[in-house]
Structure formats: C-alpha cells, structure tokens
Protein backbone atom coordinates (compact mmCIF):
# COMPACT_ATOMS: atom_id res chain seq x y z
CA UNK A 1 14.99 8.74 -9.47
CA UNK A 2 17.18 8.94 -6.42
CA UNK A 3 17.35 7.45 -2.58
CA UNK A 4 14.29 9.92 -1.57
CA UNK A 5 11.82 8.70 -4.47
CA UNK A 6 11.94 12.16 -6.11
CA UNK A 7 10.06 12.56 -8.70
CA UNK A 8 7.70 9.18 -8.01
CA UNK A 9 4.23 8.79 -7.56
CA UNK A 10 3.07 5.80 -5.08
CA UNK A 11 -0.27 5.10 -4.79
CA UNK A 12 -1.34 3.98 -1.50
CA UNK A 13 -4.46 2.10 -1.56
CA UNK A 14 -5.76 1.86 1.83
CA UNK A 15 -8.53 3.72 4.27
CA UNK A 16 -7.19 6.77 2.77
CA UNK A 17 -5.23 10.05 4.09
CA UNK A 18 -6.23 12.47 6.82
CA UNK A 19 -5.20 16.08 6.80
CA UNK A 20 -1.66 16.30 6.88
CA UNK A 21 -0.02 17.28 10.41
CA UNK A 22 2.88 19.22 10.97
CA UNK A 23 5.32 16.54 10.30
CA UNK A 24 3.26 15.58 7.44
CA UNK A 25 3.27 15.05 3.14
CA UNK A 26 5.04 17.74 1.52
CA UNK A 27 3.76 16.37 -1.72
CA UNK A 28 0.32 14.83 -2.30
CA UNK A 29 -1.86 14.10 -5.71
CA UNK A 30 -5.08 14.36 -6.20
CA UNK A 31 -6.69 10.82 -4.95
CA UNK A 32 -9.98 9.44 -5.47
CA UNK A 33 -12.57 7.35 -2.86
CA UNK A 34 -13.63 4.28 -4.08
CA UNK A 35 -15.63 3.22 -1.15
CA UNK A 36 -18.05 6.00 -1.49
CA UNK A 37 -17.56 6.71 -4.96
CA UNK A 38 -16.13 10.59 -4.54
CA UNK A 39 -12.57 12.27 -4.92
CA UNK A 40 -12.68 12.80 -0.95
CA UNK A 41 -10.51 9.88 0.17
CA UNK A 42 -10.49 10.65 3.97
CA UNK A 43 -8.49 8.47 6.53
CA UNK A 44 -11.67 7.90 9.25
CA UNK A 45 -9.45 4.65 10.67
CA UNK A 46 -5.96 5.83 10.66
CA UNK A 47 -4.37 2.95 8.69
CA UNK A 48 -3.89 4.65 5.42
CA UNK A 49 -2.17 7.85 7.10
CA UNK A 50 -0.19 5.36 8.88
CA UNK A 51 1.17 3.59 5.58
CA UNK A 52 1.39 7.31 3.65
CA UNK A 53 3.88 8.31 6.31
CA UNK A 54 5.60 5.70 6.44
CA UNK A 55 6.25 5.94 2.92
CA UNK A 56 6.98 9.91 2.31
CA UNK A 57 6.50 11.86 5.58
CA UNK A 58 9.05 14.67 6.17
CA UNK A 59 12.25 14.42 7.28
CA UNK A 60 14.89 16.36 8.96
CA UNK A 61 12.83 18.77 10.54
CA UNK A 62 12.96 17.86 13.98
CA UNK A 63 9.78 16.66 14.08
CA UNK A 64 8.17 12.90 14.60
CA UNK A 65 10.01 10.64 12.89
CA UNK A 66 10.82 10.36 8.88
CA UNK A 67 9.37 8.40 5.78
CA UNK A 68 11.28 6.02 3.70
CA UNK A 69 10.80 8.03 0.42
CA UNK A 70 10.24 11.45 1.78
CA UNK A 71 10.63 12.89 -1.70
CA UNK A 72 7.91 11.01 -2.97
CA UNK A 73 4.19 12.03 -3.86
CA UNK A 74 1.43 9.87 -2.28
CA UNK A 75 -1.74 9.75 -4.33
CA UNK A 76 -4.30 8.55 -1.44
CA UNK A 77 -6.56 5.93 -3.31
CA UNK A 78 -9.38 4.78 -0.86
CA UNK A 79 -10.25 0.93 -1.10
CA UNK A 80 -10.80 0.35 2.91
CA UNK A 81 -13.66 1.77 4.83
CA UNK A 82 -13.25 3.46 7.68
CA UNK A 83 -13.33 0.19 9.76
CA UNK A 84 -10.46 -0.87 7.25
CA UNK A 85 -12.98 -3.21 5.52
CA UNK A 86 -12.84 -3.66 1.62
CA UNK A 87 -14.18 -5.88 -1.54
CA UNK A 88 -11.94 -7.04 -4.53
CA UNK A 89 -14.42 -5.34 -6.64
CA UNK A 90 -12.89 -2.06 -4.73
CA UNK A 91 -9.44 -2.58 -4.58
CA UNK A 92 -9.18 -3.81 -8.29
CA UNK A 93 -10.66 -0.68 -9.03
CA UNK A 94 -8.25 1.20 -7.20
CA UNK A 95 -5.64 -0.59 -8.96
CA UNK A 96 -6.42 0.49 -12.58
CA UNK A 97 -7.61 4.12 -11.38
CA UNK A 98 -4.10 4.43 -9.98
CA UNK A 99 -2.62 3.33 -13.13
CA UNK A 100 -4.58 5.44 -15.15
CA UNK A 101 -3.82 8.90 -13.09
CA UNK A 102 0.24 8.39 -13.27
CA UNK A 103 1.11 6.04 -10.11
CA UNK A 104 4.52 4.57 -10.27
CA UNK A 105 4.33 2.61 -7.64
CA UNK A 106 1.37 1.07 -5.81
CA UNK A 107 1.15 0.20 -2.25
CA UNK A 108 -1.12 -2.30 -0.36
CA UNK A 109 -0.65 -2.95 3.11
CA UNK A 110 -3.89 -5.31 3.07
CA UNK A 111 -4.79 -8.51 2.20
CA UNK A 112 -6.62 -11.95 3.35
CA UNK A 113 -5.59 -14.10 5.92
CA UNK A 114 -2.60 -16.31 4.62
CA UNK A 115 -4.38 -19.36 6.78
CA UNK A 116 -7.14 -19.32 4.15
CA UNK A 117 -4.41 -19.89 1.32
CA UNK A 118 -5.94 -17.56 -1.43
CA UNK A 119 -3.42 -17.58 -4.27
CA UNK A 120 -5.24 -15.17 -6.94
CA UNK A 121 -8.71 -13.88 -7.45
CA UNK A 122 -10.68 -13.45 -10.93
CA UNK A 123 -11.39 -10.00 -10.53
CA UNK A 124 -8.06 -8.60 -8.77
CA UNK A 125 -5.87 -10.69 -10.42
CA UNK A 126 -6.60 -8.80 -13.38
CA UNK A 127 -5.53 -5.17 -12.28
CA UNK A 128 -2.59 -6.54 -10.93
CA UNK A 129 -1.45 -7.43 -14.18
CA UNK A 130 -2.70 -4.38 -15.70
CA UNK A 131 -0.63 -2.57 -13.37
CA UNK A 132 2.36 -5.30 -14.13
CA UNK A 133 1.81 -4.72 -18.04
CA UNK A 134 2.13 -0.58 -17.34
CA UNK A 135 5.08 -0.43 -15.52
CA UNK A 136 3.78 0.51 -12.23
CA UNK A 137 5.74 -1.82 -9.43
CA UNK A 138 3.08 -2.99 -7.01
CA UNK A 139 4.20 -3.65 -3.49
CA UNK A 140 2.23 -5.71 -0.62
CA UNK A 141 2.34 -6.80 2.86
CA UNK A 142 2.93 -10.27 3.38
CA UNK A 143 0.29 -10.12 6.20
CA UNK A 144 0.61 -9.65 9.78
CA UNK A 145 -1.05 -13.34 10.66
CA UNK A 146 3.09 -15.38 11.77
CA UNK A 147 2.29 -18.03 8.77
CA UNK A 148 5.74 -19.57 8.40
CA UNK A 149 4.42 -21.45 5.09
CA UNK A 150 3.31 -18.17 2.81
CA UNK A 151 1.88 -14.91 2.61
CA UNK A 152 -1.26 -13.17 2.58
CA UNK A 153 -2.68 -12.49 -1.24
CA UNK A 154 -2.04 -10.48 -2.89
CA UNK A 155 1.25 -9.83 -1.95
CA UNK A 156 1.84 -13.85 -2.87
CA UNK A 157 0.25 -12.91 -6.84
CA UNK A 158 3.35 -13.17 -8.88
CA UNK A 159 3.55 -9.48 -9.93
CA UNK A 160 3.49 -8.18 -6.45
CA UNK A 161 6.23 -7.68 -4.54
CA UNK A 162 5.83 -9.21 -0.84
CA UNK A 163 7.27 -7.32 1.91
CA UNK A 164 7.34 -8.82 5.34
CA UNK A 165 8.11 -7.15 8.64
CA UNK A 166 11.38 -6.90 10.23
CA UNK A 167 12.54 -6.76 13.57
CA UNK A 168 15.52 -4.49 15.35
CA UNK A 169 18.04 -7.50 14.03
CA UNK A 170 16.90 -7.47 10.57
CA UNK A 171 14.88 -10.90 10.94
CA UNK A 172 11.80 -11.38 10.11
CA UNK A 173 9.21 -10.85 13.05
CA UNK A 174 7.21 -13.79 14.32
CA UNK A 175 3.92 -11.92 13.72
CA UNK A 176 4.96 -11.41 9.94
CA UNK A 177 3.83 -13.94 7.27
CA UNK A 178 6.61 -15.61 5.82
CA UNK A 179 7.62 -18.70 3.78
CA UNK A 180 6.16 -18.95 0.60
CA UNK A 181 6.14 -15.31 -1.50
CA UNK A 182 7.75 -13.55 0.46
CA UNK A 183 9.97 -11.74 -1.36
C-alpha cells in the first residue's frame, strides 16, 4: 500500500454514491443498498458522494479538486436514506456486509449527537468488533455538534478511529466534536 491507497478497498457507508462526474471515481466495487434491500446504492441526498470523493476522487486532471486516497476503490454501502436518516439495525448490517465483500477500510461519517452521550449500542457494537477482529480499520467522524467533552458514537467505540475536523491552521474547528475519543 502506498500514499494514494492503491490497492485498498474503503467502504463508505453512507446515503450512497451517485453516478460518477467527470472529476469522479476511477475505481468503484460493486456496493449493496441496505435501506431498500437491493445492490442499487444510489446517492438521492448527496452526502455519501460527498464523503466518496473526498476519499478517492481523481486527481491531477485539472478538474475540481482531488481525494485523499485517489488510488483507492470505494465500495458504496448504503445505510442512510435519502434524507440521510438510518437505524443501527442498518448500519450494523452494512458493517459485516462490507467485511464480508473485501473492505479494508470502512468509513462512517455519521453518528448520534455527542450531547446524548451514547458510548456503544448492543446491536452495532457488535459489527464493529467483527470488523476490528477481521482486520478492516474502521474510521468515524467525531460529529459535527462543537462538544468539547467527547465525540459522537460510534466514532467514540474503542475500535473506531475518531476523526475530527480541522481548520486552515490545523486546529480543530469549533463546530467539530472534540474531547473525549477523539483520536
């Protein structure tokens, strides 16, 4: 694996993708809905293309801007609806369907308010450690809700890695969860 994530799978569970543009995916898996129980997981909110771009779109083509890992595959696993809505029961599934078709890596830019101070879950905490116990590195957003005591779950479940938001001095934005799990 090198600086471009060739050669690794992350599955981005979100409201899923939407037809790639011209500055779009070069390489995306096959992905699977959850939400509506097909393999069809279209992006009808946005939020999930978003995310998938941010993680792998193309670079160095003069065009838009460039992902992080733009060597990377994104397998589009939809756990949002199209109003970015979405039950543990969904996203848990998500989790071990991404784990079963080959993800390395599993995004989640989601997650409950950090005021309500959810720490784990009986039905997601499982998958996550499934995922844990597989190898796959699971990555969440510490939540977008300025908590300066901790983050949003699950990014604060102990095999997630918590990933707050930044600002153009490398700080940690006021809007961005932060304090407790945030790795």
């Amino acid at each position: 694996m090198n600086a471009t994530g060739l050669g690794v799978t992350v599955a981005v569970l979100d409201t899923g993708l939407a037809t790639p543009a011209i500055d779009g995916i070069a390489c995306v898996t096959a992905g699977i809905d959850v939400v509506n129980s097909d393999n069809d997981p279209a992006d009808g909110d946005g939020h999930g293309t978003h995310v998938s771009g941010t993680i792998a779109q193309a670079t160095g083509n003069g065009v838009g801007v460039a992902g992080l890992a733009f060597g990377a595959c994104v397998m589009p696993v939809k756990v949002l609806d199209d109003s970015g809505s979405g039950t543990f029961a969904d996203i848990a599934e998500g989790i071990y369907w991404a784990v079963d078709h080959g993800a390395s890596v599993i995004n989640m830019s989601l997650g409950i308010n950090a005021r309500f101070e959810v720490t784990n879950d009986p039905i997601v905490d499982p998958a996550l450690d499934y995922a844990y116990e597989n190898g796959v590195t699971v990555v969440c957003a510490s939540g977008n809700n300025g908590s300066r005591d901790n983050v949003s779950y699950p990014a604060i479940y102990p095999t997630a890695i918590a990933v707050g938001a930044t600002d153009s001095g490398d700080d940690v934005t006021r809007y961005s969860n932060k304090g407790l799990g945030l790795d």
